[in-house]
Protein backbone atom coordinates (compact mmCIF):
# COMPACT_ATOMS: atom_id res chain seq x y z
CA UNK A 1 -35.43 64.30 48.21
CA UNK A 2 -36.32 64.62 44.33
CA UNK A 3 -34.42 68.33 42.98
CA UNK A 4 -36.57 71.34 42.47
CA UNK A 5 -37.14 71.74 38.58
CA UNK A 6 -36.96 75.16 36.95
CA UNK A 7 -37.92 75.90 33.18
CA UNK A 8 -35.91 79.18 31.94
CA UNK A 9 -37.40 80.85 29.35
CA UNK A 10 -35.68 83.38 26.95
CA UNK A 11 -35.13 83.64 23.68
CA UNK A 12 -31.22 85.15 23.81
CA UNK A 13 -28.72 82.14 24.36
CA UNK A 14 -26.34 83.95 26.41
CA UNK A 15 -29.28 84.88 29.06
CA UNK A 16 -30.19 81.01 29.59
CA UNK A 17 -26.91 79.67 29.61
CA UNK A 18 -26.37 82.25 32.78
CA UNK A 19 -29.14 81.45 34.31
CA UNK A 20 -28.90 77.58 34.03
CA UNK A 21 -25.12 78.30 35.41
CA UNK A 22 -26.42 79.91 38.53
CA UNK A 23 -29.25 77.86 39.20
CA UNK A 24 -27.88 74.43 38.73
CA UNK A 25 -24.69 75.18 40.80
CA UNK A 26 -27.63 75.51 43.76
CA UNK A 27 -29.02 71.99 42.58
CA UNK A 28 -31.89 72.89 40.99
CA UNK A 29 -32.92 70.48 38.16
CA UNK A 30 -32.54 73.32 35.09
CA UNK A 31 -34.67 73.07 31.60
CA UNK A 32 -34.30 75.76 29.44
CA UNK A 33 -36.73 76.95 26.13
CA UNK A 34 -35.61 79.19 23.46
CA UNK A 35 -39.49 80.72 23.17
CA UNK A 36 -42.54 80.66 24.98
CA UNK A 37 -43.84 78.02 22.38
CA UNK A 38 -41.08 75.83 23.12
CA UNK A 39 -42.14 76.25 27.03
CA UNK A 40 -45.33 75.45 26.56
CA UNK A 41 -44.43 71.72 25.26
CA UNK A 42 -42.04 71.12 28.24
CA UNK A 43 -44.54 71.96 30.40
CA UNK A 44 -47.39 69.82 28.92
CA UNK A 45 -45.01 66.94 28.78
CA UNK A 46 -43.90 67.14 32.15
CA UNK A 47 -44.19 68.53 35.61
CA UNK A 48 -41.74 71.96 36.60
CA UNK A 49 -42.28 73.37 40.25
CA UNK A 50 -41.40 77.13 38.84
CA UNK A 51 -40.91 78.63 35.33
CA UNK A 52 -38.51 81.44 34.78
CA UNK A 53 -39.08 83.58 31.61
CA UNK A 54 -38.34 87.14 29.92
CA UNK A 55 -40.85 88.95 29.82
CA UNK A 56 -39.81 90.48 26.16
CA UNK A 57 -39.21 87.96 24.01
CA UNK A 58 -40.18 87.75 19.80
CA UNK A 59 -43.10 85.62 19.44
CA UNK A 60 -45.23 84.95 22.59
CA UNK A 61 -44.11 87.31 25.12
CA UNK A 62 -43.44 86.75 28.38
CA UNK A 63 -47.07 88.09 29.71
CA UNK A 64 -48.51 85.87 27.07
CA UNK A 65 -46.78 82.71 28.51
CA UNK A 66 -47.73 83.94 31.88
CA UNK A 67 -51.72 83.60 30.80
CA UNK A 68 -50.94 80.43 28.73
CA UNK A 69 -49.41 78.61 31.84
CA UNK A 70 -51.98 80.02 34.15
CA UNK A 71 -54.99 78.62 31.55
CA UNK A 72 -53.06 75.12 31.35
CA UNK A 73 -52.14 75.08 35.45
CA UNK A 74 -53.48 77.55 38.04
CA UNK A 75 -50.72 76.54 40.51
CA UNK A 76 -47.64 76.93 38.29
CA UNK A 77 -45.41 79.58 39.90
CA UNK A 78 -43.90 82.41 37.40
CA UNK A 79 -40.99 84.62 37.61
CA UNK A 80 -40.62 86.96 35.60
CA UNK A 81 -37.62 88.98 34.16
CA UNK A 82 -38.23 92.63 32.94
CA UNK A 83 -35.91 95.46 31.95
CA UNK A 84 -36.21 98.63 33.47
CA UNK A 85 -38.60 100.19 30.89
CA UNK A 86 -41.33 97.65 31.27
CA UNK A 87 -41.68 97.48 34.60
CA UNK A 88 -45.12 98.71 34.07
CA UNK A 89 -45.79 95.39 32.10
CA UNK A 90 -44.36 93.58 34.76
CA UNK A 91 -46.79 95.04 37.08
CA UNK A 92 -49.37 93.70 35.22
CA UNK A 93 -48.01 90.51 35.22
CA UNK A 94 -48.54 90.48 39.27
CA UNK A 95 -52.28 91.11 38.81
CA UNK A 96 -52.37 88.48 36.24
CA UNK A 97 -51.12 85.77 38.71
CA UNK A 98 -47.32 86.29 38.24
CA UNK A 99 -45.51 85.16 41.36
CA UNK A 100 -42.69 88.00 40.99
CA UNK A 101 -40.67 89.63 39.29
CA UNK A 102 -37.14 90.92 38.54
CA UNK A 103 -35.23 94.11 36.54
CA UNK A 104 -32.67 93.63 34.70
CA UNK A 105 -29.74 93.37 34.95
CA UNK A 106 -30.58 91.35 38.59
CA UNK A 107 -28.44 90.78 41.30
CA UNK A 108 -27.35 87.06 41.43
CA UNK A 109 -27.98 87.20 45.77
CA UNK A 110 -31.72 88.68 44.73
CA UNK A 111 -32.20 85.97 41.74
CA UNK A 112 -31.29 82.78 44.44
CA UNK A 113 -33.55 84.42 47.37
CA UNK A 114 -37.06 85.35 44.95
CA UNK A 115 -36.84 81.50 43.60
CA UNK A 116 -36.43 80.19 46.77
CA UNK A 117 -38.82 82.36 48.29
CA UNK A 118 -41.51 81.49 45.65
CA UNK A 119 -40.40 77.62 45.79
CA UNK A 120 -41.59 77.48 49.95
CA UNK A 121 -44.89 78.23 48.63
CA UNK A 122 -44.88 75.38 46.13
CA UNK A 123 -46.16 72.87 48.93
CA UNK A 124 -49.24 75.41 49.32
CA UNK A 125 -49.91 76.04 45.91
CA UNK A 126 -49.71 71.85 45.12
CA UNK A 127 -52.40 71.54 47.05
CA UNK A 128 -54.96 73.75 46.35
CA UNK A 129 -58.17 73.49 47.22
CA UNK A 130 -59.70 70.54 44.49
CA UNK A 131 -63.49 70.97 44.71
CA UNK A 132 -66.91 71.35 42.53
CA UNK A 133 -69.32 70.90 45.74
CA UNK A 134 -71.41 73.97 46.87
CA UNK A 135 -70.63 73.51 50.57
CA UNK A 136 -66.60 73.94 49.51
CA UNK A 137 -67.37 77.08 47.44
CA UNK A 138 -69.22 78.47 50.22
CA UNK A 139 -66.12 77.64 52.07
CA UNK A 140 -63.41 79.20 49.40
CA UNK A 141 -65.78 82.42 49.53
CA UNK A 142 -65.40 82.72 53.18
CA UNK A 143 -61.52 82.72 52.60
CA UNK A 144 -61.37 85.49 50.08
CA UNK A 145 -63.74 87.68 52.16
CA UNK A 146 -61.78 87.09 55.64
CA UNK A 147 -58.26 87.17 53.92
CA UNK A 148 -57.47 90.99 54.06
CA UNK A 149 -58.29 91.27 57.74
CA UNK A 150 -55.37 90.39 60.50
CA UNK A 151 -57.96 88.76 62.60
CA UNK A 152 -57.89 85.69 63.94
CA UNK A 153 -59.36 82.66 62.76
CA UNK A 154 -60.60 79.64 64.01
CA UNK A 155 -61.12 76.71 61.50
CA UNK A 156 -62.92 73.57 62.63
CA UNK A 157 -63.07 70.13 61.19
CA UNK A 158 -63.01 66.55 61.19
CA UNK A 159 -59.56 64.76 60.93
CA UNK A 160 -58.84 64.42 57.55
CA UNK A 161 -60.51 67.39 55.67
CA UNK A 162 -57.42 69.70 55.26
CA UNK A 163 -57.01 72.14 57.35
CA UNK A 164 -53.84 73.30 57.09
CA UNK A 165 -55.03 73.62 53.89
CA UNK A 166 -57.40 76.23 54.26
CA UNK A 167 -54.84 78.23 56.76
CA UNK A 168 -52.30 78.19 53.90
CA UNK A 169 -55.15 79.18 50.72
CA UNK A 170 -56.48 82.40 53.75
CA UNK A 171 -52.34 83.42 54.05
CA UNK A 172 -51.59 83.15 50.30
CA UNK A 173 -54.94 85.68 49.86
CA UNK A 174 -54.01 88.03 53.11
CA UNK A 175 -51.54 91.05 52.90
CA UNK A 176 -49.03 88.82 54.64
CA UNK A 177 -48.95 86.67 51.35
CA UNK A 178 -44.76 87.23 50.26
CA UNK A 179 -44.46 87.12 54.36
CA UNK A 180 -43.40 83.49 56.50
CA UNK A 181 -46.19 81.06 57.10
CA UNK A 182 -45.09 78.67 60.06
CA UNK A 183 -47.41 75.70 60.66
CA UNK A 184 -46.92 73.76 64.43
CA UNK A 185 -49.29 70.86 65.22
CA UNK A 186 -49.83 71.54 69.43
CA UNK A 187 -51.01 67.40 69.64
CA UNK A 188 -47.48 66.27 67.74
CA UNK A 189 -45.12 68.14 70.64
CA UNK A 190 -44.42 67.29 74.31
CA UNK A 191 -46.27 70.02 76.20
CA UNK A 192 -43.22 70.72 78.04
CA UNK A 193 -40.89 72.02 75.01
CA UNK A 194 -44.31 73.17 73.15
CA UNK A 195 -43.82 76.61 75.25
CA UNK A 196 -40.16 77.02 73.92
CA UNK A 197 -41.46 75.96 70.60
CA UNK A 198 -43.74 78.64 70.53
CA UNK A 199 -42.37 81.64 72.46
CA UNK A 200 -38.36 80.68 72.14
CA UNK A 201 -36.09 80.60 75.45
CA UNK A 202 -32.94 81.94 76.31
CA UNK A 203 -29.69 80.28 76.92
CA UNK A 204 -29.56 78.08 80.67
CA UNK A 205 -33.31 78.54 80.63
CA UNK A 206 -33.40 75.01 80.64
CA UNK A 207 -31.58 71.76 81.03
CA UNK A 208 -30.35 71.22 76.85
CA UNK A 209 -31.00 75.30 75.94
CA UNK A 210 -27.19 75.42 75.33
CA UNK A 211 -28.30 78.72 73.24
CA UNK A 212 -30.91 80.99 72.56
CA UNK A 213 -33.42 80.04 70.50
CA UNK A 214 -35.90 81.76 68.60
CA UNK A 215 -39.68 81.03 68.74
CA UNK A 216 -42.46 80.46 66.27
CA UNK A 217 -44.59 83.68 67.08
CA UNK A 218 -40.71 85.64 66.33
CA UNK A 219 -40.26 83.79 63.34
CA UNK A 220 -43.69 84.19 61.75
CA UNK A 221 -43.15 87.80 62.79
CA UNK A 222 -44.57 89.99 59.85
CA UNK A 223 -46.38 86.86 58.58
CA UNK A 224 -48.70 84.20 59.85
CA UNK A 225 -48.76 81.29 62.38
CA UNK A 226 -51.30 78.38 62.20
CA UNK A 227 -51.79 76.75 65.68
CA UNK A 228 -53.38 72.96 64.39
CA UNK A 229 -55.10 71.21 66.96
CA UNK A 230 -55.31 74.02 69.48
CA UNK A 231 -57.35 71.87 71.94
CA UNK A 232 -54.43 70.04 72.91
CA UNK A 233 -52.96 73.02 74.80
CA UNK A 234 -52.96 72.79 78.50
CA UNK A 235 -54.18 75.48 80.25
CA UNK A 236 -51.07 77.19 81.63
CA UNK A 237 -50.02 77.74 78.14
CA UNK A 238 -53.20 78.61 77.17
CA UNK A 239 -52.52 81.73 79.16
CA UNK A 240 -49.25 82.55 77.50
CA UNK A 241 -50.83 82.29 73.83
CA UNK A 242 -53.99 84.77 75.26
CA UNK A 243 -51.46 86.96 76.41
CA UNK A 244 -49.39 87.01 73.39
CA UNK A 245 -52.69 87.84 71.15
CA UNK A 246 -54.06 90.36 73.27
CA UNK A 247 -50.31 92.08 73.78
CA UNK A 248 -48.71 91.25 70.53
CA UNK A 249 -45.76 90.62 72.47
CA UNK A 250 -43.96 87.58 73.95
CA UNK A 251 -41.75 86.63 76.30
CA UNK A 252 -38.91 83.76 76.09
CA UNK A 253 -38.94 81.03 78.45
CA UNK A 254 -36.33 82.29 81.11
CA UNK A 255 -36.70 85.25 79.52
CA UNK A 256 -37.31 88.92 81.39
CA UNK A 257 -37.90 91.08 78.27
CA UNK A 258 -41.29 91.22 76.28
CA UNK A 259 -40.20 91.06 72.62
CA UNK A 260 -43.11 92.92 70.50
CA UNK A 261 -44.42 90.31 67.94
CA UNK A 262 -46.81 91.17 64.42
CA UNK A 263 -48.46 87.59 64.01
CA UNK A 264 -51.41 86.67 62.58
CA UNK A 265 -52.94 83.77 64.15
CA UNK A 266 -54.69 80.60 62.84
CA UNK A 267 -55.81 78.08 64.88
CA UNK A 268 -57.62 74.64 64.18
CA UNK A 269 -59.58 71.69 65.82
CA UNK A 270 -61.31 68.62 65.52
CA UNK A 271 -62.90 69.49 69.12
CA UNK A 272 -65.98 71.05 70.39
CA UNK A 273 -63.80 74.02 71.81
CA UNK A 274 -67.25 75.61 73.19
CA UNK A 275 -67.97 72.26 75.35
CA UNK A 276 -64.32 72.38 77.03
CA UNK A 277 -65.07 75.81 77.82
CA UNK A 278 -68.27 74.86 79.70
CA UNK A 279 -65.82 71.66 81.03
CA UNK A 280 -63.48 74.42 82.18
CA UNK A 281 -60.69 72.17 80.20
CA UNK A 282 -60.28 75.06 77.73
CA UNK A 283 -59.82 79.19 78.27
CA UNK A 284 -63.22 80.68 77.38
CA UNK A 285 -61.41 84.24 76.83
CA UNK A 286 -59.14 82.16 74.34
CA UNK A 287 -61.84 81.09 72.89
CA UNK A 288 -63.43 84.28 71.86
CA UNK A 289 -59.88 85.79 70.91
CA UNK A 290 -59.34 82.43 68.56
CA UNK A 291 -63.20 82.53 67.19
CA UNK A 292 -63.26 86.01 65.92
CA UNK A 293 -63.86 84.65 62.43
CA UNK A 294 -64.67 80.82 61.68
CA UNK A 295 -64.69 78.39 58.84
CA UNK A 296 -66.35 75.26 59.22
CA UNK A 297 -65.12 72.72 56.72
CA UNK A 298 -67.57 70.05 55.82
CA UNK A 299 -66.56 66.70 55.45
CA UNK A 300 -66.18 64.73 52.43
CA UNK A 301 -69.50 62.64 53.28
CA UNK A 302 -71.24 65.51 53.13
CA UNK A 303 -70.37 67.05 49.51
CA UNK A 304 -69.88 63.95 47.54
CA UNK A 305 -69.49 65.85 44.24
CA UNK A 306 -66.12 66.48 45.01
CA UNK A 307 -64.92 63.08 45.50
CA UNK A 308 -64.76 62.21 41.75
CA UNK A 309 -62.81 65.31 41.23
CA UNK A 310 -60.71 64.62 44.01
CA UNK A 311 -59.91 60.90 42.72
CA UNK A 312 -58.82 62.39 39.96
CA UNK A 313 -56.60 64.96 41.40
CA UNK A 314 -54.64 62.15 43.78
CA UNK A 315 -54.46 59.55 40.55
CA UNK A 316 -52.59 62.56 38.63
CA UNK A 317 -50.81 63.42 41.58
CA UNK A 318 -49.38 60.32 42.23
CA UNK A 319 -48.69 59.31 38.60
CA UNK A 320 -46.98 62.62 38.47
CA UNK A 321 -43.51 62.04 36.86
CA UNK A 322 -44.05 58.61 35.38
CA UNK A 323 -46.05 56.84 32.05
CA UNK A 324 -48.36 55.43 33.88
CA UNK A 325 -52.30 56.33 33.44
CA UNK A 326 -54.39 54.74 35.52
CA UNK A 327 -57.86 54.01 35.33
CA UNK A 328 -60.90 52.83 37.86
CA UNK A 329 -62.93 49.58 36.94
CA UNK A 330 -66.66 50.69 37.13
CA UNK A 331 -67.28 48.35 40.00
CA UNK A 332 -63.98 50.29 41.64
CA UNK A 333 -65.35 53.64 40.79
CA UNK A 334 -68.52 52.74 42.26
CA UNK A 335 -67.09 52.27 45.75
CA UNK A 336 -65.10 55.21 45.63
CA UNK A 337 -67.57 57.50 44.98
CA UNK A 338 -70.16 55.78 47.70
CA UNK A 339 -67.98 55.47 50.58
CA UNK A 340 -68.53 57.62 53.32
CA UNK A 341 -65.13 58.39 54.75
CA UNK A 342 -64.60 58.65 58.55
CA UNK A 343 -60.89 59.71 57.68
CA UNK A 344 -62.19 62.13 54.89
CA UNK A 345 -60.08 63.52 52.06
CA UNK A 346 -56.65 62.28 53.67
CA UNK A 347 -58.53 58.79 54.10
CA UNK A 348 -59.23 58.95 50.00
CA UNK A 349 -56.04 60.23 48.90
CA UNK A 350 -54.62 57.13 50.94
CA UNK A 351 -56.71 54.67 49.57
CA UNK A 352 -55.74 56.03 45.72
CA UNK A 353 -51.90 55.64 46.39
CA UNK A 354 -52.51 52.68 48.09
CA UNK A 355 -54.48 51.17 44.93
CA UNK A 356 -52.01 52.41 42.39
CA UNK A 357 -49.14 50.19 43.94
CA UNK A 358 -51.09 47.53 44.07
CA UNK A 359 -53.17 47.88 40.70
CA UNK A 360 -52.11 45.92 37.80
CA UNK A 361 -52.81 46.68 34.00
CA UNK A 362 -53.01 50.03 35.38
CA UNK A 363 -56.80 49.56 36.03
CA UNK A 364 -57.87 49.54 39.88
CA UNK A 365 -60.73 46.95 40.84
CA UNK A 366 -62.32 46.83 44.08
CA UNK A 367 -59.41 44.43 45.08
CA UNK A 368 -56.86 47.41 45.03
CA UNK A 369 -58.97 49.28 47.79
CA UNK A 370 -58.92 49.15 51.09
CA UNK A 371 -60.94 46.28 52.87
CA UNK A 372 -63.05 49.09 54.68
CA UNK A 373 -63.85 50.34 51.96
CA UNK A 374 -64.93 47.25 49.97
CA UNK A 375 -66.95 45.76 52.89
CA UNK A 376 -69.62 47.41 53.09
CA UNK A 377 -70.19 47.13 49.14
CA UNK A 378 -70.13 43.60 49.66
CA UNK A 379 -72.79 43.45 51.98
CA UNK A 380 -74.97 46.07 49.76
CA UNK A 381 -74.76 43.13 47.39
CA UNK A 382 -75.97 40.47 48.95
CA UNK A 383 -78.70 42.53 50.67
CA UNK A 384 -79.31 43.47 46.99
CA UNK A 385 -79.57 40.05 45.26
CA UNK A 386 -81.10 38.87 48.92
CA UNK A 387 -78.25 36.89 49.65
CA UNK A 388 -76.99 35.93 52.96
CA UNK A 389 -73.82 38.10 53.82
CA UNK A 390 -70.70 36.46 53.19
CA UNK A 391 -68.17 37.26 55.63
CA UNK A 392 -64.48 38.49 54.52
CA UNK A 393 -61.53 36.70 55.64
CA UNK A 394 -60.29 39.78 57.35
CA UNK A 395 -63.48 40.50 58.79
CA UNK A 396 -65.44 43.51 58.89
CA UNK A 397 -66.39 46.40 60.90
CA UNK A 398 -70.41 46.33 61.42
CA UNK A 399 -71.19 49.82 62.11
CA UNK A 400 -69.49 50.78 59.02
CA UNK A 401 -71.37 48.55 57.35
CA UNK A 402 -74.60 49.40 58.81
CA UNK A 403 -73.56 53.21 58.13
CA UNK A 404 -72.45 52.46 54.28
CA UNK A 405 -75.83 50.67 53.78
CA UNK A 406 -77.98 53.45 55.73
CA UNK A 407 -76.20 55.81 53.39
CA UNK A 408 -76.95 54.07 49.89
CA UNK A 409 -81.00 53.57 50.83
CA UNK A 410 -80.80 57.20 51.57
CA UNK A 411 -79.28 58.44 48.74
CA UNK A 412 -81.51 55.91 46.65
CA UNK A 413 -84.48 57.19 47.81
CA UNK A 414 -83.31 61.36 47.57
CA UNK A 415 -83.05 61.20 51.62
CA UNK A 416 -86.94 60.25 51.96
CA UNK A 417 -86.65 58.27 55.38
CA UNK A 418 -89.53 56.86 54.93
CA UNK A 419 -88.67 55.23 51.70
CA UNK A 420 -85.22 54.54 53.17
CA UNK A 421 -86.44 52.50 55.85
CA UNK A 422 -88.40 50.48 53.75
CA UNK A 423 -85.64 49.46 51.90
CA UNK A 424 -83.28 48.55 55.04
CA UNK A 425 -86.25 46.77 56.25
CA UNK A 426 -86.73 49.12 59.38
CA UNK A 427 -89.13 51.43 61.17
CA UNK A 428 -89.05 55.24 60.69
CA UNK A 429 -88.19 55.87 64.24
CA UNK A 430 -85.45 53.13 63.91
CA UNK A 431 -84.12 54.85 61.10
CA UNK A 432 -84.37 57.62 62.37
CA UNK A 433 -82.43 56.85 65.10
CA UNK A 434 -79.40 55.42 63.10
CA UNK A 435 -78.92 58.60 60.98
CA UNK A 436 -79.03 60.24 64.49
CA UNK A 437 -76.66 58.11 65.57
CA UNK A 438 -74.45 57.91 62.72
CA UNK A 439 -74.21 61.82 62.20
CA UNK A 440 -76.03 61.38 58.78
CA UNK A 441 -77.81 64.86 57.60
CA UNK A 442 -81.49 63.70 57.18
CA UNK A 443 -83.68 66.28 54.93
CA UNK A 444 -87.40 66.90 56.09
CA UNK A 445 -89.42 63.90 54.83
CA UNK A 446 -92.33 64.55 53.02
């Protein structure tokens, strides 16, 4: 695993040579910059995951760094180090974006626990939510509004359209922000240790609980817990997690205390929760505790303005750290930015890594991509030049063809389905009954 970097700012010698002391003798990777100017090149040159700077210092000051890093990268994390007299400043510096910050002259104990506090969020703030589209500021709106509250939340989704995403940018907004944030996917853990997972046990509970362990809901005590794929849960322990919400207490497995918990729960699906209700496969009173506010996150087919954004984000992202800049061929570009994506932003960001390790000359062609991906554009091109359709060697799969080509005449013809059909060669009710079946939004044809 690649060191944490750190840039320490200050203009006195004596400070940064103490600070690079401490932190590298806790393996951080340590930079240091003699003024805020000096910082400013380090970090346009290359990536840091936190920046540690006075916040007097001759020349830019440290609240004027603070605003220059925050103009250049939104997700750098600051620390900043005050002395007693300017804690006022420093204040500031919190509303201004600052991460924290610390009087001098700091306690070495406090210095290692704020950076490594503010470093657990790094994995949050990396990935941020990247988008341009009107359905995903709808979206980001919803999260600032339902932030504050200590309700629950349920967030629904497709596979593939960040989630855990969206829990982590509602925490990082909430009152429970400099508080834990514990993540547990219920589909990724035998159902039979999920329950110790979640609520802890005691020692002998169990064949293996040699000790006593500690849950999720006591860890994430003061803080938040996101629940992904809640629909996996079976029922039983379905009716410890209602409990635990409507109690805000839990008890161990083996266990004969109640241990009072204050956890916010998150909880996400790819599932229509309200049909397994009406199956009886999931709790309906767990569903109304879970759904007392909801975010529906579209997916990527749906707000294609954000996927040339979002190419650009992963390319950067995964150049991150190296010389390399890499750029699409038009005929590459073109098939990023028409592909519908089943798999959704996860399915893009795989298809960019996977086409800069292949790529050479550092320019991705349509050879780089995926073959899903470049199928159906083949077969838009014969049907264009009214070829016959020349099957790939590693064949193809037809209803993602059908769909990609459904898709382009739609878009082609701004969603008239009448137009659209006349292009695919098909009747309006056969259409019709594609984009039905497909899941394709259809606007009212005039």
């Amino acid at each position: 695993m690649a060191r944490k970097s750190i840039l320490v700012v200050d203009d006195e010698k004596n400070q940064r040579e103490i600070l690079e002391t401490i932190l590298s003798s806790e393996g951080y990777d340590v930079t240091t910059a003699s003024s805020g100017e000096a910082a400013m090149k380090f970090v346009e040159s290359r990536r840091f995951d936190l920046v540690l700077t006075d916040l007097k210092m001759a020349g830019m000051s440290g609240l004027d760094l603070l605003k220059e890093l925050t103009n250049f990268d939104k997700s750098i994390i600051v620390i900043l180090l005050t002395a007693h007299g300017s804690v006022d400043s420093a204040v500031d510096a919190l509303r201004l974006g600052a991460f924290d910050y610390l009087q001098k002259p700091y306690d070495q104990a406090k210095l290692l626990e704020t950076v490594s506090r503010a470093l657990n969020k790094l994995s949050a703030l990396d990935t941020e939510i990247i988008s341009v589209s009107p359905e995903m500021d709808k979206v980001k709106k919803l999260i600032l509004k339902i932030a504050k509250s200590n309700s629950t939340v349920l967030i629904r989704g497709e596979s593939g359209t960040g989630k855990e995403l969206i829990a982590r940018s509602i925490h990082l907004n909430s009152l429970r922000s400099n508080q834990v944030f514990q993540a547990v996917n219920c589909a990724a853990i035998n159902e039979n240790l999920l329950e110790s997972e979640l609520f802890g046990h005691e020692k002998g509970s169990f064949t293996g609980a040699v000790s006593e362990k500690k849950g999720l809901f006591e860890i994430a005590d003061g803080g938040t817990l996101f629940l992904d794929e809640i629909g996996e849960l079976d029922i039983a322990l379905q009716a410890k997690l209602l409990r635990a919400l409507q109690e805000r207490e839990i008890r161990r497995v083996g266990g004969v205390k109640d241990i009072p918990v204050d956890v916010r729960v998150l909880a996400a699906t790819n599932r229509d929760l309200l049909k397994m209700t009406e199956e009886k496969r999931f709790r309906e009173d767990l569903y109304y505790r879970l759904n007392v506010l909801s975010i529906e996150i579209p997916p990527l087919r749906e707000r294609n303005s954000d996927i040339p954004v979002l190419t650009d984000y992963f390319l950067k992202k995964h150049t991150r750290g190296t010389d390399r800049e890499i750029k699409l061929s038009p005929e590459a570009k073109k098939i990023i930015e028409n592909y519908h994506y089943p798999g959704n932003v996860r399915q893009l960001e795989s298809a960019i890594e996977r086409a800069i390790l292949l790529c050479e000359n550092d320019v991705i062609t349509p050879d780089d991509l995926p073959p899903e991906m470049t199928a159906g554009d083949r077969s838009a091109a014969a049907a264009a030049g009214n070829e016959q359709f020349i099957l790939p060697p590693e064949g193809v799969n037809f209803e993602d063809v059908e769909r990609s080509l459904i898709m382009q005449a739609m878009e082609r013809t701004d969603h008239n389905i009448t137009k659209a059909a006349k292009l695919l060669g098909l009747t309006f009710r056969t259409l019709q009954y594609r984009l039905e079946k497909f899941g394709i939004k259809k606007d009212e044809d005039a």
